[in-house]
PDB file of N, CA and C in Angstrom:
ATOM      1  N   UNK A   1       0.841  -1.181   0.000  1.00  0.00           N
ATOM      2  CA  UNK A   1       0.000   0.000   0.000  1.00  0.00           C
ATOM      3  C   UNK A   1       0.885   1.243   0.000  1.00  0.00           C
ATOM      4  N   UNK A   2       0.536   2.355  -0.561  1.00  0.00           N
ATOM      5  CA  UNK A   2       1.498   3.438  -1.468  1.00  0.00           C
ATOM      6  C   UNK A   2       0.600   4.672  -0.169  1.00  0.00           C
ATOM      7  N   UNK A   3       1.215   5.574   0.564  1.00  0.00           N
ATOM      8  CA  UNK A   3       0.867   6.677   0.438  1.00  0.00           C
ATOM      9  C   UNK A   3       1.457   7.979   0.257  1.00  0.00           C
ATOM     10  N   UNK A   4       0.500   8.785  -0.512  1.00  0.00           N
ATOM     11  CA  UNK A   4       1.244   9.669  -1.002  1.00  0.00           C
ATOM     12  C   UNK A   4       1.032  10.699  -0.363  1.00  0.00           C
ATOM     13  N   UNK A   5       2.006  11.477  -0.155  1.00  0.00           N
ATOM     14  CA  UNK A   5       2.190  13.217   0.734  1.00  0.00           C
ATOM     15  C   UNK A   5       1.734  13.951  -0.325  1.00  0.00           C
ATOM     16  N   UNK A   6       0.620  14.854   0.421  1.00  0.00           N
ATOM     17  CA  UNK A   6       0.323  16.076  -0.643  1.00  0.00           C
ATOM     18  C   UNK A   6       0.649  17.006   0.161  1.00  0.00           C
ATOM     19  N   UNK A   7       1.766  17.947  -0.402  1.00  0.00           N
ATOM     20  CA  UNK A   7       1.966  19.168   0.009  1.00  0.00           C
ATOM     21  C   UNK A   7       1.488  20.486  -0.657  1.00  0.00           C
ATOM     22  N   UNK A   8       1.244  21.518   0.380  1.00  0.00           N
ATOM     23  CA  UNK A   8       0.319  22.502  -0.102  1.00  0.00           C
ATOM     24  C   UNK A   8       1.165  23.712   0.268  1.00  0.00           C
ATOM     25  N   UNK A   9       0.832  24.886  -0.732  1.00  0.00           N
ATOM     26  CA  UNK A   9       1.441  26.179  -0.840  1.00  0.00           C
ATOM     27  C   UNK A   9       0.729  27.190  -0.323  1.00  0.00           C
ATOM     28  N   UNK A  10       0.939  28.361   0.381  1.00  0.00           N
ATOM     29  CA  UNK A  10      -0.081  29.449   0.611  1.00  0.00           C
ATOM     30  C   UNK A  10       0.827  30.845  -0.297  1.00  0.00           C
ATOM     31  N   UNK A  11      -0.141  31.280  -0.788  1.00  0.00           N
ATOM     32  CA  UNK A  11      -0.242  32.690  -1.259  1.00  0.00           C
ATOM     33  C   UNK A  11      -1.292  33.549  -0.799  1.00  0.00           C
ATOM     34  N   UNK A  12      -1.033  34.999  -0.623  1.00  0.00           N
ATOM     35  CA  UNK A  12      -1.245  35.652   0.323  1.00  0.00           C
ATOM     36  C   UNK A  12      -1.201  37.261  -0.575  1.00  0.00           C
ATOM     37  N   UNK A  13      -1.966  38.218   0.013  1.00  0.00           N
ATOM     38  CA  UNK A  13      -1.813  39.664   0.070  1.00  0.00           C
ATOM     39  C   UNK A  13      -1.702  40.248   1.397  1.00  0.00           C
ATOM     40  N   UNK A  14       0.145  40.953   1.039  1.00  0.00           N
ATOM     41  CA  UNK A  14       0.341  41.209   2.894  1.00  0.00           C
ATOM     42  C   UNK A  14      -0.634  42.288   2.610  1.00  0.00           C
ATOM     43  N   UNK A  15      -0.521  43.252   4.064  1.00  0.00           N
ATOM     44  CA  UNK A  15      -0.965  44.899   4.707  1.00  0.00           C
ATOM     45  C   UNK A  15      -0.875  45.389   3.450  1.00  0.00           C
ATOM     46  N   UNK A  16       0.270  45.820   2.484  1.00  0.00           N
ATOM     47  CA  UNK A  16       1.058  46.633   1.913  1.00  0.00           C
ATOM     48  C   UNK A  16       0.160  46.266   0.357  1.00  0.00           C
ATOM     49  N   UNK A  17      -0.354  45.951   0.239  1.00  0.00           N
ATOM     50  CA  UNK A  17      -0.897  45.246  -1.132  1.00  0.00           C
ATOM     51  C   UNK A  17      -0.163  44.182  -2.183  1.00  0.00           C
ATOM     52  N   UNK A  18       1.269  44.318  -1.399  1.00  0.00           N
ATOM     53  CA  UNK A  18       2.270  43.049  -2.246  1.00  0.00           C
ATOM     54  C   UNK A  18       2.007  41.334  -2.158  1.00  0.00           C
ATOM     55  N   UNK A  19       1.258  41.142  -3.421  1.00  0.00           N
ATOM     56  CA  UNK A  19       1.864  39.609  -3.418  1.00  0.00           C
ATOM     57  C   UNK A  19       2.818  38.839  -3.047  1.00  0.00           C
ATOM     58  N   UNK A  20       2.430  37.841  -2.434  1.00  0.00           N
ATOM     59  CA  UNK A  20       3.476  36.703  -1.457  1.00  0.00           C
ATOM     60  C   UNK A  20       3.287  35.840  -1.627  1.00  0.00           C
ATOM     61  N   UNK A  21       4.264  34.712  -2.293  1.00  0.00           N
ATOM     62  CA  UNK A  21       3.755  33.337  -2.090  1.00  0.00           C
ATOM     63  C   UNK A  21       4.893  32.574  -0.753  1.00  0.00           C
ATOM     64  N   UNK A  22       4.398  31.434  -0.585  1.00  0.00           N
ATOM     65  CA  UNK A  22       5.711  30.874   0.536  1.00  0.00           C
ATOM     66  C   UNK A  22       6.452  30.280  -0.055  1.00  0.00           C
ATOM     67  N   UNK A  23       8.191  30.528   0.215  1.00  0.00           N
ATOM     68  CA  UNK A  23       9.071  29.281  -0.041  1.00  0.00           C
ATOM     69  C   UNK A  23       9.045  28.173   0.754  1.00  0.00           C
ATOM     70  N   UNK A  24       8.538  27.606   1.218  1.00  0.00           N
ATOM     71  CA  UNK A  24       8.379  26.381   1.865  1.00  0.00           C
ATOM     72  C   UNK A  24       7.011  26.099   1.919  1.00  0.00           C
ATOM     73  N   UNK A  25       7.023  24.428   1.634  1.00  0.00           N
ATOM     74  CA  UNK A  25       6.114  23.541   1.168  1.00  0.00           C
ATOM     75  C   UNK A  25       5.359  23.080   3.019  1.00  0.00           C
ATOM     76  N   UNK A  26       3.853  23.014   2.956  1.00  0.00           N
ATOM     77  CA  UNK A  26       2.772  22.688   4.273  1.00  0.00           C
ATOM     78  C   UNK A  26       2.455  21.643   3.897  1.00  0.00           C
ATOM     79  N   UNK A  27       2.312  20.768   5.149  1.00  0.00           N
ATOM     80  CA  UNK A  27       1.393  19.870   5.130  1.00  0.00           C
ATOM     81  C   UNK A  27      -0.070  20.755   5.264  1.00  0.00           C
ATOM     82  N   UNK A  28      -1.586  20.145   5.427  1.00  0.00           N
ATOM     83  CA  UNK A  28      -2.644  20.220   5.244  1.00  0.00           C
ATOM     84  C   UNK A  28      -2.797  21.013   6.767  1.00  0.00           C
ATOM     85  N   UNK A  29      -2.270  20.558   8.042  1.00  0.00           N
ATOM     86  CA  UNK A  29      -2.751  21.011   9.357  1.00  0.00           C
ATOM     87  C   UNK A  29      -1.587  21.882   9.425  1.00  0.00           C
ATOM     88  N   UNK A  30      -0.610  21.998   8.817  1.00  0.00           N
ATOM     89  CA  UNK A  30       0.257  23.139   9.687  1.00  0.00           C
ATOM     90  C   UNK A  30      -0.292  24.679   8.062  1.00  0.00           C
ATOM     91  N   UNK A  31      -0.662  23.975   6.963  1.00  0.00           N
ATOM     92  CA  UNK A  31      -0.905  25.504   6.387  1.00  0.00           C
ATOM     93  C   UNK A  31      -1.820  26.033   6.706  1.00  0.00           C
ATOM     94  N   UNK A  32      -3.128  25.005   7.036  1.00  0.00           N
ATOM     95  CA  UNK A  32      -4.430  26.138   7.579  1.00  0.00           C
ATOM     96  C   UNK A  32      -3.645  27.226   8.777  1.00  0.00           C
ATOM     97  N   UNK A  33      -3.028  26.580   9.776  1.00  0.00           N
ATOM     98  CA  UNK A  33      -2.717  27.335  10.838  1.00  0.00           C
ATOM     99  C   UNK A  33      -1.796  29.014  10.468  1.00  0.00           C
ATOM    100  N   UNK A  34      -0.616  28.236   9.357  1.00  0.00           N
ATOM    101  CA  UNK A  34      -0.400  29.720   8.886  1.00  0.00           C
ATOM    102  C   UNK A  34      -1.027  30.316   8.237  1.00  0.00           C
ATOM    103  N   UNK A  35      -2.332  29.649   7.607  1.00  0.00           N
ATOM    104  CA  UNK A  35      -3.198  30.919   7.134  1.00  0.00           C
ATOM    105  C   UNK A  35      -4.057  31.804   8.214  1.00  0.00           C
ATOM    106  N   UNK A  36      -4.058  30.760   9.013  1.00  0.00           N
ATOM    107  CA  UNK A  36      -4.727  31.843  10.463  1.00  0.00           C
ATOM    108  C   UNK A  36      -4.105  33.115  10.828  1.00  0.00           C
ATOM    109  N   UNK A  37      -2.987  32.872  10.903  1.00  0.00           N
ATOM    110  CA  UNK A  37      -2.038  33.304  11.281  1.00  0.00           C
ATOM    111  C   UNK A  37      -1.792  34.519  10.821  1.00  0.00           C
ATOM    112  N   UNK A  38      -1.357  34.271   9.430  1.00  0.00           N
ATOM    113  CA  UNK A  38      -1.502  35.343   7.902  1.00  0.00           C
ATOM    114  C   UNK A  38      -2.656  36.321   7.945  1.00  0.00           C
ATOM    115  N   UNK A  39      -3.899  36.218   8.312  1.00  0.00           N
ATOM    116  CA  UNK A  39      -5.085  36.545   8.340  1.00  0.00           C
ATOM    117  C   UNK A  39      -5.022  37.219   9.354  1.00  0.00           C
ATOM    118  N   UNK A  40      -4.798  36.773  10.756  1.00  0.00           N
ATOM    119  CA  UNK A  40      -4.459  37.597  12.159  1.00  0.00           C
ATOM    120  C   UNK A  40      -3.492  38.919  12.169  1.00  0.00           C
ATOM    121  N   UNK A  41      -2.724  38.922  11.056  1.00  0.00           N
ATOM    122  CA  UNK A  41      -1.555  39.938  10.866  1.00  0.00           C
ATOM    123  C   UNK A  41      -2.352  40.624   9.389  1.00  0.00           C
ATOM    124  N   UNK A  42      -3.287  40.969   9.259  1.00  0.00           N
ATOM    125  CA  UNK A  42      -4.183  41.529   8.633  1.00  0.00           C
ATOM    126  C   UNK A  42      -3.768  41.537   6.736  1.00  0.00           C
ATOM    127  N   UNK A  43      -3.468  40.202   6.345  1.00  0.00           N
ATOM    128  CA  UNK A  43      -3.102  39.515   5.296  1.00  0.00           C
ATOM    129  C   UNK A  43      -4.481  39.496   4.454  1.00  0.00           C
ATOM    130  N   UNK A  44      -4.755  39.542   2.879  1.00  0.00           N
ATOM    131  CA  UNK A  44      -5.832  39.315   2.355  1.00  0.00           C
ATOM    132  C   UNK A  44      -5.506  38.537   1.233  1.00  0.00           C
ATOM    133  N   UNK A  45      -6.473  37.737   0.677  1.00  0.00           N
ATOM    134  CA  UNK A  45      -6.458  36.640   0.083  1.00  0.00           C
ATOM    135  C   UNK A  45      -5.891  35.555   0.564  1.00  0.00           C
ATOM    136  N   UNK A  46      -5.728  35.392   1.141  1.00  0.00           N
ATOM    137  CA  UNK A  46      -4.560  34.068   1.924  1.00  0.00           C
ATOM    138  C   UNK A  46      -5.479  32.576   1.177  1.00  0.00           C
ATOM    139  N   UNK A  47      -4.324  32.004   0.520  1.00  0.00           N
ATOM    140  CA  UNK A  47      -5.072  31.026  -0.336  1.00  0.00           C
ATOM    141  C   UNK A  47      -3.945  29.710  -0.081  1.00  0.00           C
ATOM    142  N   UNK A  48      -4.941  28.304   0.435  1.00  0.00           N
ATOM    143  CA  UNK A  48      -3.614  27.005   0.513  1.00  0.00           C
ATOM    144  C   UNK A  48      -4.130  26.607  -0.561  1.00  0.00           C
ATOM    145  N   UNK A  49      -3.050  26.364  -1.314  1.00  0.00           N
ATOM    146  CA  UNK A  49      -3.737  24.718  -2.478  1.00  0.00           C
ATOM    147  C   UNK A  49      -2.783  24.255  -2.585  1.00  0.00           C
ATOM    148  N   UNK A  50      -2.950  22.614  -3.403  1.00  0.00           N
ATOM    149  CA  UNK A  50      -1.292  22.199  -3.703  1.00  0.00           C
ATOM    150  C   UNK A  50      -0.835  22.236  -4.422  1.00  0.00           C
ATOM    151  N   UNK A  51       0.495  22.187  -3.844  1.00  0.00           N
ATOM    152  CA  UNK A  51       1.656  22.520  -4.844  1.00  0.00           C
ATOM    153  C   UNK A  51       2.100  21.235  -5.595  1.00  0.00           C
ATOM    154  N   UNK A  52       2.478  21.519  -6.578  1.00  0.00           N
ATOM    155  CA  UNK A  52       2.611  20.437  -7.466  1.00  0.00           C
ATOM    156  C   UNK A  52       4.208  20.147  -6.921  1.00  0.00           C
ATOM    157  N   UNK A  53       4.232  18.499  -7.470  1.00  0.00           N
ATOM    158  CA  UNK A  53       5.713  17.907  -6.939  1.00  0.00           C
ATOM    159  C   UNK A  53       6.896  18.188  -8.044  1.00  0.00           C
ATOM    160  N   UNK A  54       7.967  18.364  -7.155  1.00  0.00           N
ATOM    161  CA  UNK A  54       9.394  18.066  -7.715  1.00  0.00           C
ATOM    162  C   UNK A  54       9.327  16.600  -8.461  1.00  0.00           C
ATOM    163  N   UNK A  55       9.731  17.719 -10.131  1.00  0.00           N
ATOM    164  CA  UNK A  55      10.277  16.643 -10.847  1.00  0.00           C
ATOM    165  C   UNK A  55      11.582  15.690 -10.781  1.00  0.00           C
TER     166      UNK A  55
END
């Protein structure tokens, strides 16, 4: 039996209106939390989806 890791990316609009994406790859429970997080520090759009894998 195979399982596979899906890792997920957040992109974000800080305070400042600048686009952000993250250099480092989330699991599913630790990116919601930095999107909380992101959101708490008055961040807009804050978006997880996944990131596609290393070829």
């Amino acid at each position: 039996m195979t399982t596979t890791m899906i890792n997920y990316r957040l992109t974000w609009t800080d305070p400042n209106g600048h686009p952000r994406t993250a250099v480092v790859s989330y699991d599913k429970p630790s990116g919601e939390a930095r999107k909380k997080e992101l959101e708490a520090e008055g961040c807009t759009e804050v978006t997880l989806r996944p990131a596609k894998p290393d070829a």
